[in-house]
Protein backbone atom coordinates (compact mmCIF):
# COMPACT_ATOMS: atom_id res chain seq x y z
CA UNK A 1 -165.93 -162.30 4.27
CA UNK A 2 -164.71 -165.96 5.65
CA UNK A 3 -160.61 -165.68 6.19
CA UNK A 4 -158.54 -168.13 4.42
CA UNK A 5 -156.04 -170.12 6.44
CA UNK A 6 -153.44 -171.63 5.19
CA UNK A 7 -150.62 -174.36 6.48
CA UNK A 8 -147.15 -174.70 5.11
CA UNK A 9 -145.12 -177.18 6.29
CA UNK A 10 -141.35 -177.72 5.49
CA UNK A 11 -139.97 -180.95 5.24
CA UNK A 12 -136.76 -182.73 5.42
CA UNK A 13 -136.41 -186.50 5.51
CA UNK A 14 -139.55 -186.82 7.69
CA UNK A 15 -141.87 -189.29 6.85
CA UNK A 16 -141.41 -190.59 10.18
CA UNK A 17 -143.36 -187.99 11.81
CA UNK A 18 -145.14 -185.79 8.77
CA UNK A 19 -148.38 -188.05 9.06
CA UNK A 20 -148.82 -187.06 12.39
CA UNK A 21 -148.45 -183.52 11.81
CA UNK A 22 -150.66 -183.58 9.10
CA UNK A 23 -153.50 -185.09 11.16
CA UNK A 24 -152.73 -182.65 13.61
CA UNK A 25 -153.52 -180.13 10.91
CA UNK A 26 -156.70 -181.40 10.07
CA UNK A 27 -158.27 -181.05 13.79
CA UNK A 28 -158.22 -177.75 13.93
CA UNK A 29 -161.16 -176.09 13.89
CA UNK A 30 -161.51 -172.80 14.90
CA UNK A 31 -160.80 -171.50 12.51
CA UNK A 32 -160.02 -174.77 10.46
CA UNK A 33 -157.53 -174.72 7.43
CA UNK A 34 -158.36 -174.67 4.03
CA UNK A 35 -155.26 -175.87 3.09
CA UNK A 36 -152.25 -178.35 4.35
CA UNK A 37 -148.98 -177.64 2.14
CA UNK A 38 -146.32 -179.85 2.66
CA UNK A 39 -142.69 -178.52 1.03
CA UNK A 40 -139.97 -181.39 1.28
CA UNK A 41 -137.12 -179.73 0.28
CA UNK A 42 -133.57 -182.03 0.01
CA UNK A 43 -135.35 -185.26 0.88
CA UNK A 44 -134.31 -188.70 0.13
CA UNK A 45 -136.85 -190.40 1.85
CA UNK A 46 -140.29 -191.08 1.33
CA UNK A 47 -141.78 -187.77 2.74
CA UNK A 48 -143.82 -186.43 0.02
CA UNK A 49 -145.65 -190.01 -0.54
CA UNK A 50 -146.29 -189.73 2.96
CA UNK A 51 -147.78 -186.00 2.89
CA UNK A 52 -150.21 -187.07 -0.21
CA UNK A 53 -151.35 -190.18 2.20
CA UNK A 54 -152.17 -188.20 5.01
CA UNK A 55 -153.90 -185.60 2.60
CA UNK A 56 -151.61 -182.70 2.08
CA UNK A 57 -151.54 -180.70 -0.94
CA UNK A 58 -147.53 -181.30 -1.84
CA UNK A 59 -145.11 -178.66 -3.46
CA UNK A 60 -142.32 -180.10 -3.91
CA UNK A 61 -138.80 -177.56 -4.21
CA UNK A 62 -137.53 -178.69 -7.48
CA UNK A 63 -134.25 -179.62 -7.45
CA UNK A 64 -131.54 -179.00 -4.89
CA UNK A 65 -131.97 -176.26 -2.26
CA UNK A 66 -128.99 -174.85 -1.03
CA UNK A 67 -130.97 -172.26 2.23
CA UNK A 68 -132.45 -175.24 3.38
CA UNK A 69 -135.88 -174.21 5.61
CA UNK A 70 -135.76 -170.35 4.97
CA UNK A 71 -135.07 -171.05 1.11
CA UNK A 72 -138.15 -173.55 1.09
CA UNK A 73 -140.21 -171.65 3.00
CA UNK A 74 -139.22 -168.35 0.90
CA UNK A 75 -140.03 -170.53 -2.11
CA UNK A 76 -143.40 -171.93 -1.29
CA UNK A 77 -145.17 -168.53 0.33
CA UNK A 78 -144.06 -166.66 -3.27
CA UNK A 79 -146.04 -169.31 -4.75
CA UNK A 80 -149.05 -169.24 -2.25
CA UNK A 81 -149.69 -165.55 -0.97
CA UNK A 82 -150.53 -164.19 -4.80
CA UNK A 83 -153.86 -166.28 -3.86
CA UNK A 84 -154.41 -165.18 -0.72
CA UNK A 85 -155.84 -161.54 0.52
CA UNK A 86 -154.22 -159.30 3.42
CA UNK A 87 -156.70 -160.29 6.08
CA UNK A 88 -155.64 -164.04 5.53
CA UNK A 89 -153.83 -166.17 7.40
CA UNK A 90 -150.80 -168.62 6.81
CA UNK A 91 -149.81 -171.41 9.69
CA UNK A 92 -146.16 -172.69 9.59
CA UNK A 93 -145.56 -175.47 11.47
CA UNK A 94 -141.98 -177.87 11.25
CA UNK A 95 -142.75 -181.58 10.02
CA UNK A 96 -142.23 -182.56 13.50
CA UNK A 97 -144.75 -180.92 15.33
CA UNK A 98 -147.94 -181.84 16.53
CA UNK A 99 -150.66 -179.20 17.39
CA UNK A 100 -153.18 -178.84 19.68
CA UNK A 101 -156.88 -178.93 18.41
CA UNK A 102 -157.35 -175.55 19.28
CA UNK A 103 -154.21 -174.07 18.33
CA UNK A 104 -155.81 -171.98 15.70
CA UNK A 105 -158.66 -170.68 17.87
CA UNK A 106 -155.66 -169.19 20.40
CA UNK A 107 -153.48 -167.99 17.73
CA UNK A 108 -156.24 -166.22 15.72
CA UNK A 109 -157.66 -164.88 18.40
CA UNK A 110 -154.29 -163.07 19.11
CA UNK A 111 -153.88 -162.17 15.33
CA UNK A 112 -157.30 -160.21 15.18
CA UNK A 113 -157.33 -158.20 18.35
CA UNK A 114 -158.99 -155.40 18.24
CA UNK A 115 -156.43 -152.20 17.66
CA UNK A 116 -157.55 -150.31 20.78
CA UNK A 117 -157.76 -151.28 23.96
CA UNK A 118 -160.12 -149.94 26.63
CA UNK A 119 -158.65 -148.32 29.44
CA UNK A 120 -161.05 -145.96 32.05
CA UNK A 121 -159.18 -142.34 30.56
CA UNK A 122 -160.33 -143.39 27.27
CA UNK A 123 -158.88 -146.23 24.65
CA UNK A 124 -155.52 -146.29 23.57
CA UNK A 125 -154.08 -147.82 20.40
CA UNK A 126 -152.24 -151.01 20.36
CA UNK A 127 -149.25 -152.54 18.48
CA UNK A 128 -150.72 -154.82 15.90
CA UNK A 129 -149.74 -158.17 16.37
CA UNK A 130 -149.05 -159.61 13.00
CA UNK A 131 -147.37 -163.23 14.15
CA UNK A 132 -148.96 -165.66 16.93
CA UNK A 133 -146.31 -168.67 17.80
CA UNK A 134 -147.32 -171.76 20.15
CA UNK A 135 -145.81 -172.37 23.74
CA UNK A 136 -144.20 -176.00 22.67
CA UNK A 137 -143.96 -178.80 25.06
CA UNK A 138 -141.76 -182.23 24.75
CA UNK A 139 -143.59 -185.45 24.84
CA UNK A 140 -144.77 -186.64 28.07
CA UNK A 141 -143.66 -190.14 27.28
CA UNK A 142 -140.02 -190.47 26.71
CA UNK A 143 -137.79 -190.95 29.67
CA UNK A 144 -134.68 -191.20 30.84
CA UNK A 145 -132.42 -188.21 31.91
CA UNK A 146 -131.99 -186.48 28.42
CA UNK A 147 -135.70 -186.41 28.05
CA UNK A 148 -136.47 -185.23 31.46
CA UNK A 149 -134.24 -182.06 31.62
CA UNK A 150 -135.41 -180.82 28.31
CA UNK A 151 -139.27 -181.31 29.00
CA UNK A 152 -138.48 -179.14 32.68
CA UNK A 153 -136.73 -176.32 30.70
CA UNK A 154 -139.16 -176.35 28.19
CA UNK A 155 -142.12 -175.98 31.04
CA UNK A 156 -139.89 -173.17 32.38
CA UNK A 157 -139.75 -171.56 29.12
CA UNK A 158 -143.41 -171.67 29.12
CA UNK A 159 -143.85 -169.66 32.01
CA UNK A 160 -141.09 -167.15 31.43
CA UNK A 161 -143.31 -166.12 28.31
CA UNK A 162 -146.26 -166.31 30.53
CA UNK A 163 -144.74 -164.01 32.70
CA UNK A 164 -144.42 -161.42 30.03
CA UNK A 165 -148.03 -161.08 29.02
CA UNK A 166 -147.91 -163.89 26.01
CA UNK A 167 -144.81 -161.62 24.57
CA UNK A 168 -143.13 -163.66 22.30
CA UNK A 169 -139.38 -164.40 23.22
CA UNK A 170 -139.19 -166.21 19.56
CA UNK A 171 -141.51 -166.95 17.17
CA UNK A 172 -141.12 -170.32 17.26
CA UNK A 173 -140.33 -172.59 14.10
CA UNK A 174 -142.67 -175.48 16.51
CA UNK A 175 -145.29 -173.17 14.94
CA UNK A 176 -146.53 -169.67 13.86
CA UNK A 177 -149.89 -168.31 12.70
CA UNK A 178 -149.33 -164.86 10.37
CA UNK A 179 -151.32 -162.42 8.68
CA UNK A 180 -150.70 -162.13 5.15
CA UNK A 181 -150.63 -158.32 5.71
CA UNK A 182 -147.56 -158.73 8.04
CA UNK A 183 -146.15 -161.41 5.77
CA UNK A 184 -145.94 -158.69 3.02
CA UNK A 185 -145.07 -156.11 4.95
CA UNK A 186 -141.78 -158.07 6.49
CA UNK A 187 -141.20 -159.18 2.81
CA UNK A 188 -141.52 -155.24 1.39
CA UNK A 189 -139.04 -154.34 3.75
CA UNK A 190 -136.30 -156.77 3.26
CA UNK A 191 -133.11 -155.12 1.79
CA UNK A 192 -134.26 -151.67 2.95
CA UNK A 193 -135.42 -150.92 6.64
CA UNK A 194 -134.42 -154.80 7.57
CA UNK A 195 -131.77 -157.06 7.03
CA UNK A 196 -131.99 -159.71 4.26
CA UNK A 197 -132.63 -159.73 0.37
CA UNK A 198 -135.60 -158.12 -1.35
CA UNK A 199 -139.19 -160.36 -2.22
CA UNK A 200 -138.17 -162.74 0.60
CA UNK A 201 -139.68 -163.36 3.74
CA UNK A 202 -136.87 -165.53 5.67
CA UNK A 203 -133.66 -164.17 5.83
CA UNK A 204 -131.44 -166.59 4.35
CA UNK A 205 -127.96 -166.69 5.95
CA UNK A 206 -128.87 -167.01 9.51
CA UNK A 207 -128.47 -170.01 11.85
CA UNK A 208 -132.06 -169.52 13.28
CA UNK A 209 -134.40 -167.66 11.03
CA UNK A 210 -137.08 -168.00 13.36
CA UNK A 211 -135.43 -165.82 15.58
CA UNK A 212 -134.10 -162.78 13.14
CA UNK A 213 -137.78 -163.00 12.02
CA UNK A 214 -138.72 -162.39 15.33
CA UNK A 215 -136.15 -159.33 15.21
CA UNK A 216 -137.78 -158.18 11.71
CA UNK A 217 -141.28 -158.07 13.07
CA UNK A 218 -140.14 -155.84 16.70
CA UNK A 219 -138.54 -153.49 14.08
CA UNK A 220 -141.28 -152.63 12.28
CA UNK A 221 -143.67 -152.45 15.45
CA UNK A 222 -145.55 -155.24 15.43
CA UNK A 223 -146.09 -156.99 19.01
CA UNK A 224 -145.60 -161.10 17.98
CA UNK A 225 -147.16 -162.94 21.02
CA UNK A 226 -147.16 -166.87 21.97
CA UNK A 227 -151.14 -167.15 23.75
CA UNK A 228 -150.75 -169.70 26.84
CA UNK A 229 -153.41 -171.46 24.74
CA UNK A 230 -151.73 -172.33 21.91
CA UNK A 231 -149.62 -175.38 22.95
CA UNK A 232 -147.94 -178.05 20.42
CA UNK A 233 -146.05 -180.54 20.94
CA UNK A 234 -142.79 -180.89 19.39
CA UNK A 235 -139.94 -183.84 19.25
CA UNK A 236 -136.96 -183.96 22.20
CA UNK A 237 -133.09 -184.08 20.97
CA UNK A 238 -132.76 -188.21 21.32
CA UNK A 239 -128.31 -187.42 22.42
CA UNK A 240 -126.30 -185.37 23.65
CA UNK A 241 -124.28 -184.26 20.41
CA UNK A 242 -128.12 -183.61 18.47
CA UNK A 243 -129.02 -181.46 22.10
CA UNK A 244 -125.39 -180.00 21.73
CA UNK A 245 -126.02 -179.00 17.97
CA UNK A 246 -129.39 -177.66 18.26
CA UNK A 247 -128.86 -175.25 21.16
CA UNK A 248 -125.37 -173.89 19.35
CA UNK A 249 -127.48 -173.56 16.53
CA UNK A 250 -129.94 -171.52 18.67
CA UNK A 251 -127.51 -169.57 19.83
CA UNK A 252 -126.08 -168.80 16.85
CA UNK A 253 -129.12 -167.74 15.64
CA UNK A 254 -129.41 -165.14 18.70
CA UNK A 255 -126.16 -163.53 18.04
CA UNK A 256 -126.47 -163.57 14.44
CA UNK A 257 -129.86 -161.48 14.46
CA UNK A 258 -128.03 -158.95 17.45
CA UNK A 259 -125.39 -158.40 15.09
CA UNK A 260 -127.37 -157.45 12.08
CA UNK A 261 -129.80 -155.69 13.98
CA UNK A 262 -127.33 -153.65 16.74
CA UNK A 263 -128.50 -151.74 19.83
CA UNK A 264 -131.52 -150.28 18.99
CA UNK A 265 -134.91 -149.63 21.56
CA UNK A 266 -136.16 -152.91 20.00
CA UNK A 267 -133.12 -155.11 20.57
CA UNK A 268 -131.93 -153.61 23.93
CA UNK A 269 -133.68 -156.36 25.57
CA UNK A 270 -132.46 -159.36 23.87
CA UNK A 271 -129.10 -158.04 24.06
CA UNK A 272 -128.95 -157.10 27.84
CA UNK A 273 -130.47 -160.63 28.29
CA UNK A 274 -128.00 -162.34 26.44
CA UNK A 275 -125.01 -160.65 28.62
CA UNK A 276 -126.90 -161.57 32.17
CA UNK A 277 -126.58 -164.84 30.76
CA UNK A 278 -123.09 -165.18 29.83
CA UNK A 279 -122.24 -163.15 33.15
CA UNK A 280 -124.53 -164.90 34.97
CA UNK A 281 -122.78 -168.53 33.55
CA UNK A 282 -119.72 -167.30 35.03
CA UNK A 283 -121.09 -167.91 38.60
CA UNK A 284 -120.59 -170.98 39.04
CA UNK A 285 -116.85 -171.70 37.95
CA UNK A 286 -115.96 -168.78 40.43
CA UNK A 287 -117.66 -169.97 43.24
CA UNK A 288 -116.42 -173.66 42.58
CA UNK A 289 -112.92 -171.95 42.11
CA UNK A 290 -113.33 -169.87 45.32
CA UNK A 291 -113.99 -173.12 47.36
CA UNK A 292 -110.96 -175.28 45.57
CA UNK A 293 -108.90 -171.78 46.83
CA UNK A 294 -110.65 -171.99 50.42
CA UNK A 295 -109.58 -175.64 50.66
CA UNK A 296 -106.38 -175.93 49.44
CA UNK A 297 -105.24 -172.66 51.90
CA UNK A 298 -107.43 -174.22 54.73
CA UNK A 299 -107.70 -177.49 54.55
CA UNK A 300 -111.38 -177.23 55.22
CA UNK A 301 -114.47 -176.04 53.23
CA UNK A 302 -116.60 -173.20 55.66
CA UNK A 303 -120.66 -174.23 56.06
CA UNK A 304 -122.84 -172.94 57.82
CA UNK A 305 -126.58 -173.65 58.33
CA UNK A 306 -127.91 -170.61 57.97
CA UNK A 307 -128.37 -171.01 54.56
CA UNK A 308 -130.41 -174.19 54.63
CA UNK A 309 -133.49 -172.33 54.58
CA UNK A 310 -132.68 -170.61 51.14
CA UNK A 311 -131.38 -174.19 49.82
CA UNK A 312 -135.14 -175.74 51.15
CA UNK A 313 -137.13 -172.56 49.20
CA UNK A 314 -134.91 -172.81 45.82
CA UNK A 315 -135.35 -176.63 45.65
CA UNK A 316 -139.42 -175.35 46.39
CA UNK A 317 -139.35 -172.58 43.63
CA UNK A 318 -137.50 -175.19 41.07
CA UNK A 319 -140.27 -177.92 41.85
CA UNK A 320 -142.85 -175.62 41.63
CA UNK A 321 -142.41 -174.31 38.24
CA UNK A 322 -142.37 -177.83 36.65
CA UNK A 323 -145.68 -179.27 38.32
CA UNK A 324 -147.10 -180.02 35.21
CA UNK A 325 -144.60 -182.30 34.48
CA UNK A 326 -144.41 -186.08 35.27
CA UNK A 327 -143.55 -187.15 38.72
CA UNK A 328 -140.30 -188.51 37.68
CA UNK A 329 -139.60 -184.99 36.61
CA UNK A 330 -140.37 -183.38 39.56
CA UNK A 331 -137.89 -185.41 41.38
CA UNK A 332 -135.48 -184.85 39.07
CA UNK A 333 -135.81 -181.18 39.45
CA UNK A 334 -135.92 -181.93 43.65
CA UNK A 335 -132.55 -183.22 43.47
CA UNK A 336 -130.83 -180.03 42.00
CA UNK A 337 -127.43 -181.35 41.11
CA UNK A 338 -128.43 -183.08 37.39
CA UNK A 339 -130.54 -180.01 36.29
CA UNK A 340 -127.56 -177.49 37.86
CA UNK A 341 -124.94 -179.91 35.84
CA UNK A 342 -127.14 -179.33 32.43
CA UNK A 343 -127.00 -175.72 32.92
CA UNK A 344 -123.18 -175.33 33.66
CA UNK A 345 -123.07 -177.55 29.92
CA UNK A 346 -125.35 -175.56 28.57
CA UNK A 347 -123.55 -172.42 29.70
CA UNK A 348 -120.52 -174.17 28.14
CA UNK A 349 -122.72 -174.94 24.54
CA UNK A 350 -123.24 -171.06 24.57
CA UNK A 351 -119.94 -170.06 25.30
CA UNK A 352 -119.08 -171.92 22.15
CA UNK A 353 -121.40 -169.88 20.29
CA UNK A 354 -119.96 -167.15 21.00
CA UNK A 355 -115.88 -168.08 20.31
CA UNK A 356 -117.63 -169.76 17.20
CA UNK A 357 -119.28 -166.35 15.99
CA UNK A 358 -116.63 -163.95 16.80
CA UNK A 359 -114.26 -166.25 15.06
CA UNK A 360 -116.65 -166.15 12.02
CA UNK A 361 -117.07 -169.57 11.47
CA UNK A 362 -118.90 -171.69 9.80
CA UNK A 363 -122.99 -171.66 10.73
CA UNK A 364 -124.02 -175.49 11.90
CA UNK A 365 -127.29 -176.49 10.25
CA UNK A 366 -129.41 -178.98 11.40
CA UNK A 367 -131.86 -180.33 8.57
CA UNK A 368 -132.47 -178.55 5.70
């Protein structure tokens, strides 16, 4: 029996881009779709018209929707999944992003492993899989400085998840393939085993429901993977203050999902990441501070050239990892200093997130 596969795209104020992402749609082909659902939600533009010209079915969220994606998303799959069967599939993609031909082929691929794997003692079961998200790239166009850092830490991303055997890190919002088994499953559970309110899928009051999904799925056992195949592209922040609000969003998002999840075997992880991080961010500042103590006691800063060779094979290692990327980036990634100043402000944009959620304040949304 053929597997149905169906996209659902949220949408808010982006007839800019949705024509694009619908055409994107419409290439794939292995499996292809046998659907393109476009949900603006909150738009005042002309996003829907758009959809319906680049041949999307459109369900529009009628009236006002106060949970922005996660309520449109919520709203649209309890609509759509009473037509589809278990072994289906559902693709969400954001209104921004642009897929690669084959994305489907990679994710599904992923999705319908078989449940053993072969090892020479025997075969041994496996952790279904349930969720398949794409390793996103930035536009290989755009320059300028902005542009270039985020498309060299998005490469690096890339290979961090590479490094982990296709392991998810998030189930990116870029896009994510799901069985409508695991859909159901997630959606049973909400309100009893997992955070969240019962019938939906998304959990509602997060900053990043892409990420407490990603949470919901480790704690019922499933093993959500991002295949090195299944690349889309999706848009760079254009300033600083949009960069700024999307990573403290982000990072909300994180700490949110560690709170309502705790320490458990399936969060351990995550959480021991996120404190090498904020320890780690506190490097810098007490080095710079130990050399601002050196000199002012001294009157001289100590150097020695024994560590040049380390210098020469961290500038390698940092090049290296971004080869993919655009001359121009390369070099930009050669000269340390820029790429080391975006960290210590990203460091900064996370220690934010962190006064921010402690204090309880207000989540920052960014589109609806």
């Amino acid at each position: 029996m053929k597997r149905r596969v169906i996209a659902v795209v949220p949408a808010y104020n982006e007839a800019g881009t949705i024509a694009a992402t619908v055409a994107a749609l419409r290439r794939q082909w292995a499996p292809g779709l046998d659907d393109i659902v476009v949900v603006p939600n909150n738009c005042s533009d002309a996003t829907a018209a758009e959809a319906r010209n680049a041949g999307a079915t459109v369900l529009e969220y009628p009236g006002h929707n106060p949970h922005k994606k996660a309520g449109a998303l919520n709203w649209a799959l309890g609509r759509i999944l009473p037509y589809l069967a278990d072994g289906d599939m559902v693709l969400i993609t954001d209104a921004d992003s642009v897929l690669d031909p084959d994305f489907t082929a990679h994710a599904a691929r992923a999705l319908l492993r078989p449940a053993v794997a072969r090892h020479r003692d025997g075969v041994r079961p496996r952790r279904p899989v349930g969720a398949a998200c794409a390793q996103f790239r930035t536009a290989r166009d755009p320059g300028g400085l902005l542009a270039r850092v985020q498309r060299n830490e998005y490469e690096r991303f890339a290979r961090q998840v590479a490094r982990r055997g296709d392991n998810a890190l998030v189930l990116s919002g870029v896009a994510t393939m799901f069985l409508v088994a695991a859909i159901r499953h997630v959606t049973a559970e909400r309100g009893r085993s997992l955070p969240g309110y019962p019938g939906e899928f998304y959990h509602r009051d997060t900053a990043t429901e892409d990420i407490e999904l990603t949470f919901a799925f480790r704690a019922l056992g499933y093993r959500p993977m991002a295949p090195a195949g299944a690349r889309a592209q999706t848009d760079i922040m254009p300033t600083r203050r949009a960069l700024h609000d999307q990573r403290l969003r982000w990072q909300r998002g994180m700490l949110d999902s560690l709170r309502l999840y705790g320490l458990t075997r399936a969060t351990a992880v995550d959480a021991l990441k996120q404190a090498g991080i904020y320890l780690g961010s506190l490097a810098a500042p007490a080095y710079l501070a130990f050399l601002g103590f050196v000199l002012a006691t001294t009157g001289t800063v100590p150097f020695s050239w024994t560590w040049a060779p380390v210098t020469v094979v961290f500038v390698a290692e940092r090049v290296w990892t971004v080869r993919a990327n655009p001359v121009l980036d390369r070099l930009l990634a050669a000269a340390l200093i820029p790429e080391w100043v975006y960290e210590q402000w990203r460091s900064g944009v996370y220690w934010r997130a962190l006064w921010k959620t402690l204090r309880g304040s207000r989540r920052e949304w960014i589109n609806a």
